[in-house]
Protein backbone atom coordinates (compact mmCIF):
# COMPACT_ATOMS: atom_id res chain seq x y z
CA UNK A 1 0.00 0.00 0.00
CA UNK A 2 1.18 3.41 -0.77
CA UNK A 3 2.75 4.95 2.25
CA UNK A 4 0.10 8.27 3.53
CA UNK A 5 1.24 11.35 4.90
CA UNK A 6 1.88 13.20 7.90
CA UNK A 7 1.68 16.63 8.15
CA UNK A 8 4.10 18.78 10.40
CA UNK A 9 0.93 19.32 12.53
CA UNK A 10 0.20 15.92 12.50
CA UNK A 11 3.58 14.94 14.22
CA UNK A 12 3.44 17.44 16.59
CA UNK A 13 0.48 15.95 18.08
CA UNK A 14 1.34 12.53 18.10
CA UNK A 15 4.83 13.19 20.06
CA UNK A 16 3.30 15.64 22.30
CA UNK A 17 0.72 12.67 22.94
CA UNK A 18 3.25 9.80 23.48
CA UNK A 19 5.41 12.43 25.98
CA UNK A 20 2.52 13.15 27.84
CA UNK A 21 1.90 16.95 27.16
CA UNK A 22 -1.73 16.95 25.71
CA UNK A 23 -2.79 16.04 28.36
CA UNK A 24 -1.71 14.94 32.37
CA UNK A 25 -1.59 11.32 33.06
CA UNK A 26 -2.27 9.66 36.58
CA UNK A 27 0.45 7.25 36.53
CA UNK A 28 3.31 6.54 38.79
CA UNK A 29 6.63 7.93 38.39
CA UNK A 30 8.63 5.19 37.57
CA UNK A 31 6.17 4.03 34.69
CA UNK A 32 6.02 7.33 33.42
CA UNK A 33 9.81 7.39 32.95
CA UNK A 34 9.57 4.04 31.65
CA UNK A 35 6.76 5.04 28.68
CA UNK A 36 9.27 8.75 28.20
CA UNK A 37 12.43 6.28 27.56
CA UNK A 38 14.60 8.48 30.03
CA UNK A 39 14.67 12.13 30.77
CA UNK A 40 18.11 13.98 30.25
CA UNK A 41 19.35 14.72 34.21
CA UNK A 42 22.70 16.45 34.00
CA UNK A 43 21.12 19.64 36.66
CA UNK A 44 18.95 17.93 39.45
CA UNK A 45 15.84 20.03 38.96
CA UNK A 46 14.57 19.57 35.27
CA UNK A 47 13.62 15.87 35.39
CA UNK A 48 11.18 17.25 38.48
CA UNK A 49 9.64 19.84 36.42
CA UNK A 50 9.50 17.64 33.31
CA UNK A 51 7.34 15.31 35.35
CA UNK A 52 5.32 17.74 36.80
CA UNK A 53 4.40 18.95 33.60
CA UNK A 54 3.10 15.72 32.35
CA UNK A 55 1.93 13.89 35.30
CA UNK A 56 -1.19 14.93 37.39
CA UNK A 57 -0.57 15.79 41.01
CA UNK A 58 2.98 14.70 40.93
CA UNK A 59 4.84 15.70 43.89
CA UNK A 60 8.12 15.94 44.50
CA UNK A 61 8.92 12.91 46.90
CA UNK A 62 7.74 10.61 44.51
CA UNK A 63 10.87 10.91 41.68
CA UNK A 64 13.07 11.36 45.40
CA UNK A 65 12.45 8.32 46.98
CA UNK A 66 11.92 6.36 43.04
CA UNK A 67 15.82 7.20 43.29
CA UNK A 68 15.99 6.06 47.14
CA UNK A 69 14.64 3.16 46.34
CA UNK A 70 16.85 2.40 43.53
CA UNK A 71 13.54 2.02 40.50
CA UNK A 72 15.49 5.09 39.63
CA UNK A 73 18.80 5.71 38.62
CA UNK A 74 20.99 8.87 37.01
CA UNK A 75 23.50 7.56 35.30
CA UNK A 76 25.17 8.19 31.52
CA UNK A 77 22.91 6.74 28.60
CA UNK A 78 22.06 8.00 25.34
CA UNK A 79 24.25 10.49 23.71
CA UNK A 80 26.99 9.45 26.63
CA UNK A 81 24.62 12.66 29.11
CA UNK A 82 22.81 11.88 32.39
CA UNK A 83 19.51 10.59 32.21
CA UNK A 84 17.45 8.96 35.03
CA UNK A 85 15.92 6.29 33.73
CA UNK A 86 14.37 3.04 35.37
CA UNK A 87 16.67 0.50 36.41
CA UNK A 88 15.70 -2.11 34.04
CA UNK A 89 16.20 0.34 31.07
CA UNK A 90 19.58 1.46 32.65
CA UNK A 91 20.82 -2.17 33.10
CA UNK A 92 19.24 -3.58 29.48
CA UNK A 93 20.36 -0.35 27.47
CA UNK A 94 23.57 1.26 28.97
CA UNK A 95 25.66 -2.23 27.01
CA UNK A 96 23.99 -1.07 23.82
CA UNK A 97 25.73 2.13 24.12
CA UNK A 98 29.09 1.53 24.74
CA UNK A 99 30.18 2.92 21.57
CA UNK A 100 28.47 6.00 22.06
CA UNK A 101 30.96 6.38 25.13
CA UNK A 102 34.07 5.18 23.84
CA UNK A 103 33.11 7.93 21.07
CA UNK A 104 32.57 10.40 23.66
CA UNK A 105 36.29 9.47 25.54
CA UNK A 106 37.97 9.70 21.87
CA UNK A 107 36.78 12.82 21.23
CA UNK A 108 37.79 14.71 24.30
CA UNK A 109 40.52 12.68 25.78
CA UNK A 110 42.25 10.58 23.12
CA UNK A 111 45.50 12.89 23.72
CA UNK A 112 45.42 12.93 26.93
CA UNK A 113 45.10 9.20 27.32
CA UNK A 114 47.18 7.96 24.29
CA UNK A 115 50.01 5.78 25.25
CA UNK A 116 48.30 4.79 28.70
CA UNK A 117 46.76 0.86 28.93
CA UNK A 118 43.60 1.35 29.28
CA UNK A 119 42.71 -1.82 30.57
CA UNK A 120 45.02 -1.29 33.65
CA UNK A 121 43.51 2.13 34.25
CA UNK A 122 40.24 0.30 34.38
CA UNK A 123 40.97 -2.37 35.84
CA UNK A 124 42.33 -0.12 38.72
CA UNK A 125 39.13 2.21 38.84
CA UNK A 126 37.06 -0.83 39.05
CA UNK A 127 39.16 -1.70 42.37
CA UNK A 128 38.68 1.61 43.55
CA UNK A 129 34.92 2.06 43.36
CA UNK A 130 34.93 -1.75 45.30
CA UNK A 131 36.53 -0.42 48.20
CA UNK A 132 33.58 2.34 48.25
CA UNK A 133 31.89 5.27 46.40
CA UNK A 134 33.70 7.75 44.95
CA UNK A 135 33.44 11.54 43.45
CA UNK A 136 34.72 11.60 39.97
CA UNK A 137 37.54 14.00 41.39
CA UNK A 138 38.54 11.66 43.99
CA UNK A 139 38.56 9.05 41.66
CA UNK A 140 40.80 10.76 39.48
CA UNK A 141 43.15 11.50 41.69
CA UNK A 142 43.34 8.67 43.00
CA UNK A 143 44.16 6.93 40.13
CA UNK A 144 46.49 9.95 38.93
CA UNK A 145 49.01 9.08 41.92
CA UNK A 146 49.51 5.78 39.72
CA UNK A 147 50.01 7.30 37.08
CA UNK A 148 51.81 10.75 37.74
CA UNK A 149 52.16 13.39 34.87
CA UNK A 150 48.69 12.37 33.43
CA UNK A 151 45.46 14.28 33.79
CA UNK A 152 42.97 13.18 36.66
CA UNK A 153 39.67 14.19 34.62
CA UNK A 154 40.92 12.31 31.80
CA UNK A 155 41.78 9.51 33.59
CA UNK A 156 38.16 9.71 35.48
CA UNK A 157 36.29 10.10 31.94
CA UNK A 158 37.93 6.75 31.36
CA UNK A 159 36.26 4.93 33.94
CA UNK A 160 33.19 6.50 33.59
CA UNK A 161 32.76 5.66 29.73
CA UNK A 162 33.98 1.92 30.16
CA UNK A 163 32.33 0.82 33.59
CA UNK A 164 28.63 1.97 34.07
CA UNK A 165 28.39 4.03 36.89
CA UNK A 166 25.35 5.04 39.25
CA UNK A 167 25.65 8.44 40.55
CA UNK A 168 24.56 7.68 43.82
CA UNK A 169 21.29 10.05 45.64
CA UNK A 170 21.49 12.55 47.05
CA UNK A 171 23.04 13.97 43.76
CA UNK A 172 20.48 14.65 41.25
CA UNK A 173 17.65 15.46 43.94
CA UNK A 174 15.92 18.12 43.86
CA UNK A 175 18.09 20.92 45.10
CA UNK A 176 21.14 19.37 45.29
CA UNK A 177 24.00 20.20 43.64
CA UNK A 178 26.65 18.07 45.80
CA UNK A 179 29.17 15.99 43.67
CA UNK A 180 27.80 12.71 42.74
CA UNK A 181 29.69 9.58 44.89
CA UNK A 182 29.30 7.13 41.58
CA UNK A 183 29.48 3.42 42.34
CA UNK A 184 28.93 0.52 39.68
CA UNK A 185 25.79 -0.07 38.51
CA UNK A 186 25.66 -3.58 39.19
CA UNK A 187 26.62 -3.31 42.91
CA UNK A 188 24.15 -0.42 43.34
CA UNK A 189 21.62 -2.43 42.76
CA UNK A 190 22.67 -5.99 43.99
CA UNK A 191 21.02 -9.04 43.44
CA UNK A 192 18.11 -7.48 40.64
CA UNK A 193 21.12 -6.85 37.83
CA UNK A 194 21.57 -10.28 36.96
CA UNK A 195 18.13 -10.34 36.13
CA UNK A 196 17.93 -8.23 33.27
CA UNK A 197 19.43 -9.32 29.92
CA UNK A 198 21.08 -6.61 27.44
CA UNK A 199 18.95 -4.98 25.27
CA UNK A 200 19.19 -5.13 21.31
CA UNK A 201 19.30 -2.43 18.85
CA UNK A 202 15.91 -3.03 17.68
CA UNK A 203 14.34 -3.05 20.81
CA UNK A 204 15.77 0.12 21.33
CA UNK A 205 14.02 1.82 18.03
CA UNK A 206 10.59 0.06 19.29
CA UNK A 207 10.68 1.82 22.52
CA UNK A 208 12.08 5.23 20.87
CA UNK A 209 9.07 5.10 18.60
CA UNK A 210 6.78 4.45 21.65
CA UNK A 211 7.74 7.60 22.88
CA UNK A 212 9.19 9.64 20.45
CA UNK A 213 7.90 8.48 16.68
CA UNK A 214 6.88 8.52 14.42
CA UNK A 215 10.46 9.42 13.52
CA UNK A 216 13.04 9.18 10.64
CA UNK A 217 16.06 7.00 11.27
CA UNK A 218 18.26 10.18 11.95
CA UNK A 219 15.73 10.99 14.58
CA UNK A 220 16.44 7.91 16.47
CA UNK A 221 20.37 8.50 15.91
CA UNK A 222 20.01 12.03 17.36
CA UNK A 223 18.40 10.70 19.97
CA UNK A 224 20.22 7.79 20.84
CA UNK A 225 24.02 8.69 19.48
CA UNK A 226 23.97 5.23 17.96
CA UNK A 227 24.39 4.43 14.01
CA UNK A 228 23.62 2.13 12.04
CA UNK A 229 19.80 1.97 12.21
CA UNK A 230 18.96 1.10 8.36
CA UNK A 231 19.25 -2.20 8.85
CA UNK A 232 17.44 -2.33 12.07
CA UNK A 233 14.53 -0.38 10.51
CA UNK A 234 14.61 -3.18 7.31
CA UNK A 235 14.58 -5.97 9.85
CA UNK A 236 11.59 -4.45 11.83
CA UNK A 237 10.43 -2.98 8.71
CA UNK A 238 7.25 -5.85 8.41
CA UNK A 239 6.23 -4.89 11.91
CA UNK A 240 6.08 -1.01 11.47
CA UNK A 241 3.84 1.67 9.64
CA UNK A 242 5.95 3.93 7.11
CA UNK A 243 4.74 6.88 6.76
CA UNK A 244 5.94 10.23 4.48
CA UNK A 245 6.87 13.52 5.78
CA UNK A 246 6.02 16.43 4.35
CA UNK A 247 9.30 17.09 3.25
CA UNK A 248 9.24 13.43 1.61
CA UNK A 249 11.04 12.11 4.19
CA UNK A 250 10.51 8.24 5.71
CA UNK A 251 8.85 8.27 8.77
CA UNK A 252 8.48 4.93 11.30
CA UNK A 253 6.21 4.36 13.66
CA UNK A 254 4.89 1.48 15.95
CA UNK A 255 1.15 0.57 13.98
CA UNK A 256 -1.23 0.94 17.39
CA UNK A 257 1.03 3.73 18.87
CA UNK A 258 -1.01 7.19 19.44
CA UNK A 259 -1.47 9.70 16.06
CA UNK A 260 -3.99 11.88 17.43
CA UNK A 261 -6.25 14.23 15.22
CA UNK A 262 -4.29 17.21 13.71
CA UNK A 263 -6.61 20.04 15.53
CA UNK A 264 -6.90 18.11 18.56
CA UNK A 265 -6.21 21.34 20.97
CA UNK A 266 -2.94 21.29 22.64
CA UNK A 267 -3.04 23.21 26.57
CA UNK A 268 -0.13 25.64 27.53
CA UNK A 269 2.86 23.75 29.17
CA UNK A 270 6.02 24.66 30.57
CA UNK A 271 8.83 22.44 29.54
CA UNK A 272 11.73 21.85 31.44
CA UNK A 273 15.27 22.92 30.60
CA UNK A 274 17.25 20.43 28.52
CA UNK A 275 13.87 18.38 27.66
CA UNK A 276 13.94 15.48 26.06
CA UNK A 277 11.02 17.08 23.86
CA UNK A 278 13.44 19.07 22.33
CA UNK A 279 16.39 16.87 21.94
CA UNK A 280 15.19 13.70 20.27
CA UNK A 281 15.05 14.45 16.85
CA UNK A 282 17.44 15.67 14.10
CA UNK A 283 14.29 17.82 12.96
CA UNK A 284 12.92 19.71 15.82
CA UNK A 285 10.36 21.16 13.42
CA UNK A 286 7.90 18.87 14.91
CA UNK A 287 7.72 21.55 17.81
CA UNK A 288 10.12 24.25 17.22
CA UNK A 289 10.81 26.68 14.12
CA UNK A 290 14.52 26.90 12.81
CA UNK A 291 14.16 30.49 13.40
CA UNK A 292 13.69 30.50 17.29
CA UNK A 293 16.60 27.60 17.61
CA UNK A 294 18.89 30.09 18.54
CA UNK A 295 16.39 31.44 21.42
CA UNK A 296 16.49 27.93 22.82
CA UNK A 297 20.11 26.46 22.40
CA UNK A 298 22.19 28.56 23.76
CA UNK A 299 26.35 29.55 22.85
CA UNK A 300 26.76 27.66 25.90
CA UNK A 301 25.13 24.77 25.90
CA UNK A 302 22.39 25.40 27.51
CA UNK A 303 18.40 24.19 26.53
CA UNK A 304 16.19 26.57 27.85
CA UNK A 305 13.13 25.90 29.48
CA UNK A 306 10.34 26.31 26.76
CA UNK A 307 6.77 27.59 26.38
CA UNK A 308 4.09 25.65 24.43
CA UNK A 309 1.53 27.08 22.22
CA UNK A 310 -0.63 25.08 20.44
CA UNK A 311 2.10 22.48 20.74
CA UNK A 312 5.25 24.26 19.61
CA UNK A 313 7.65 26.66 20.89
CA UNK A 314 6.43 30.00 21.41
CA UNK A 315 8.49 31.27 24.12
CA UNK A 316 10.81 30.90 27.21
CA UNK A 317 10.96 31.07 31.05
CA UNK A 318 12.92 30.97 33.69
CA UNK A 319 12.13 30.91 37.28
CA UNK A 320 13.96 34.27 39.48
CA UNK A 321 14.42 33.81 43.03
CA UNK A 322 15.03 36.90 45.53
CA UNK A 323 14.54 37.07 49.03
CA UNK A 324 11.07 35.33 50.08
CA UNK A 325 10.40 35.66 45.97
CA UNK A 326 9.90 33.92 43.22
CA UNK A 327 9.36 35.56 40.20
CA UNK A 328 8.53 33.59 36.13
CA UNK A 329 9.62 35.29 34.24
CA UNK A 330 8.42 34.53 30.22
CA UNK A 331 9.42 35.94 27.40
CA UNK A 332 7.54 35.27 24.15
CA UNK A 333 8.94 34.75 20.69
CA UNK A 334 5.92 36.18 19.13
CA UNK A 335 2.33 37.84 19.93
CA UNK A 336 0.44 36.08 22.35
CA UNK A 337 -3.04 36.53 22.83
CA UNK A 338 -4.79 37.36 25.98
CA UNK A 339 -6.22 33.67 26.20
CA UNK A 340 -2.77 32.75 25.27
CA UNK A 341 -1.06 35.21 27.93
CA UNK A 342 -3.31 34.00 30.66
CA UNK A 343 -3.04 30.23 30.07
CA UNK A 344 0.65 30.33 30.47
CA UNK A 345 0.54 32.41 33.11
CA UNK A 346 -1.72 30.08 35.37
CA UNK A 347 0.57 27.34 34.01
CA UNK A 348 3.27 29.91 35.29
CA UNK A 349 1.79 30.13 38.67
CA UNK A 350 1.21 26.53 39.29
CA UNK A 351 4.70 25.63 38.53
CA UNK A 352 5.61 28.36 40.74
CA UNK A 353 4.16 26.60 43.80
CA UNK A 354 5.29 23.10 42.58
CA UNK A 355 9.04 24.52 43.13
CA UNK A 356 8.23 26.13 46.51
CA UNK A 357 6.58 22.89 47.93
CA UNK A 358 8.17 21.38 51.03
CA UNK A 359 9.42 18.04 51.19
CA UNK A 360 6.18 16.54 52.21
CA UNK A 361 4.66 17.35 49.35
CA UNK A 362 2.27 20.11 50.56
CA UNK A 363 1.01 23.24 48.19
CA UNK A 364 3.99 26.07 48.05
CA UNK A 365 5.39 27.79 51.02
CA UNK A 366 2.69 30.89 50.96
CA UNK A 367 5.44 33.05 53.01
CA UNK A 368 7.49 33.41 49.40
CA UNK A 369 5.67 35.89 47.53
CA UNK A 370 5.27 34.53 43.64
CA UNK A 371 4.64 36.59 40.56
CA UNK A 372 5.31 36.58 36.74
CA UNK A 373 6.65 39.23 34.79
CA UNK A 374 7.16 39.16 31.18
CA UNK A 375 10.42 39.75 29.44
C-alpha cells in the first residue's frame, strides 16, 4: 500500500501525545519514565519539572524516593549525558551504548590518554569504586598518583565511559547540587542486575518510537548517538507503519502507537530545561521553528526551558528567586493573545508553587511571595 502522509501538525500531536503533554496522566513515576524512555538529568531540577508537567498531582517525593529506592537511577545513557531512567532500562540499554561512550572518551581525551593501557587504568578504577563510592575528582586523583604526569579528569572520563556508573542520591535530587559519589551499577543495585538481559538495537528503536515516533532514522540517531539503524529499521520494517513527511522524508512508527487528530487542541505547558522534547530528533520542526533555535540552544550549551503554544515553541521562562520571591519570568517569541497570555501564566503560577513545595509534598510555602513578569 502506498505509504500516507503526515503533516508537520500531525507529528506534533502525536509526540506531544506519546510524551505526555496533551494532556496529564495519573500514573506513577517510575512508569512514566519508563513510557518517556529516560529524561536527560545532568542539573537535578529539570527531570522534576518535566514530570510535573506531564503527570497529574505529581509531587516531588515521589521521583526522590523512586531514586531512594533504587527504581530510579541517574547515570550516563544515550548520547553518553545523564539521564534517570528506570533500572531495568539502565541495566538492558547502557551495554547497547558503549560505543556512544568510547566515542565520547575519543573525542575529548584521546590525547590525553594515548600511550596509557587502558585496561590497567580500568581495571584499577574498578578496584577503587569496590573499596567504596567515589566523586569523579577523587577518583581521578586517586588513580592519577599511579600514574603521575597524566590528567585526573581524563583519567576519570575513562572509567566512567567503560564501567557503568550510578551516581549515587542525594546527587540529582531536587536541590542538590553536591558531587555525585558514583558506584557501579551492578553493585548499586545488587542481586536485581543479573536479572535483566542486554537490550538489542531493535528493541531500542521500538521503545524510541513508543515515545518519540513517528520518527526518521536520523531521529532515532540524534536521539540515541547510535548508528547504524537502516538495517534495524529493514529488519523491523514488516512490523512497522511507514509513513511520508512532508518534506518526503521516511517516517516509522509502531502501527497501534497514538497519532492523534491534527486540531486536537494542545493546553499551555512549561517544559523543562534540557527536555527530552526538544532533543530527540534531528528535525525539531515537529515543535520548534529553525528560526527560534537560537532562542532555545544557547552559545553555551544550555536548553532553555520552553513555552508551548498550540504544541510548539512560542516562548521561554525561567524561574527568578530573591529574598522570600519567586518571580517567572516569560518571554515570548511572538504575539500572544490574551487567552494565550493567561493560560501560560496560570501554568506559570502553578509551577511556581510546585518549586516552593516542602518536602512533604504540601502546596507552596505561601510566606514566598510569587509573581510573573514578562520579558
Amino acid at each position: 500500500m502506498p505509504s500516507a502522509t503526515l503533516s508537520l501538525r500531525a507529528l506534533n500531536r502525536a509526540t506531544l501525545a506519546r510524551q505526555m503533554l496533551l494532556a496529564r496522566r495519573k500514573v506513577p513515576v517510575t512508569q512514566a519514565i519508563e513510557r518517556l524512555a529516560g529524561l536527560q538529568a545532568q542539573a537535578p531540577n529539570p527531570p522534576y519539572i518535566g514530570l510535573w508537567s506531564r503527570l497529574e498531582g505529581f509531587g516531588r517525593e515521589q521521583l526522590t524516593q523512586a531514586m531512594h529506592k533504587r527504581r530510579i537511577v541517574r547515570m550516563s545513557a544515550m548520547r553518553s549525558t545523564l539521564h534517570l531512567m528506570t533500572a531495568d532500562d539502565a541495566l538492558a540499554w547502557r551495554p547497547l551504548l558503549e560505543p556512544v561512550h568510547q566515542r565520547g572518551l575519543l573525542g575529548n581525551h584521546k590525547r590525553a590518554l594515548d600511550g596509557i593501557d587502558h585496561a590497567a587504568v580500568i581495571a584499577a578504577g574498578r578496584a577503587l569504586l569496590d573499596e567504596r563510592p567515589r566523586t569523579r575528582a577523587e577518583l581521578g586523583q586517586a588513580l592519577a598518583v599511579r600514574w603521575p604526569g597524566r590528567d585526573a579528569e581524563s583519567l576519570a572520563a575513562l572509567i566512567r565511559n567503560n564501567v557503568p556508573l550510578v551516581h549515587l542520591p542525594p546527587a540529582g535530587c531536587w536541590n542538590s547540587h553536591q558531587s555525585a559519589l558514583l558506584q557501579p551499577i551492578g553493585q548499586w543495585l545488587g542481586d536485581a542486575a543479573a536479572d535483566v538481559a542486554p537490550a538489542t538495537q531493535d528493541d531500542l528503536l521500538l521503545r524510541y518510537l513508543a515515545a518519540f515516533g513517528p520518527a526518521t532514522l536520523a531521529d532515532a540517531g540524534a536521539w540515541s548517538g547510535l548508528t547504524g539503524w537502516k538495517a534495524v529499521a529493514e529488519r523491523l520494517r514488516p512490523q512497522l507503519r511507514v509513513f511520508i513527511g512532508e518534506q518526503g522524508q521516511e517516517l516509522f512508527d509502531l502501527p497501534r502507537a497514538p497519532r492523534p487528530d491534527p486540531d486536537t487542541s494542545a493546553p499551555p505547558r512549561l517544559v523543562a530545561e534540557w527536555d527530552n522534547l526538544l532533543l530527540s530528533h534531528a528535525d525539531r520542526s515537529r515543535v520548534l521553528n529553525e528560526a527560534h533555535r537560537a532562542r532555545v540552544f544557547t552559545v553555551n550549551g544550555i536548553v532553555r526551558g520552553t513555552v508551548l503554544l498550540d504544541g510548539f515553541v512560542a516562548g521561554v521562562w525561567k524561574i527568578e528567586r530573591a529574598k522570600n520571591a519567586a518571580t517567572a519570568v516569560l518571554e515570548a517569541f511572538t504575539r500572544w493573545s490574551k487567552a494565550d497570555r493567561l493560560g501560560v501564566q496560570e501554568e506559570a503560577m502553578r509551577l511556581l508553587a510546585f518549586a516552593a513545595a516542602d518536602e512533604d509534598g504540601d502546596d507552596g510555602d505561601q510566606r514566598e511571595r510569587h509573581a510573573i513578569r514578562m520579558a
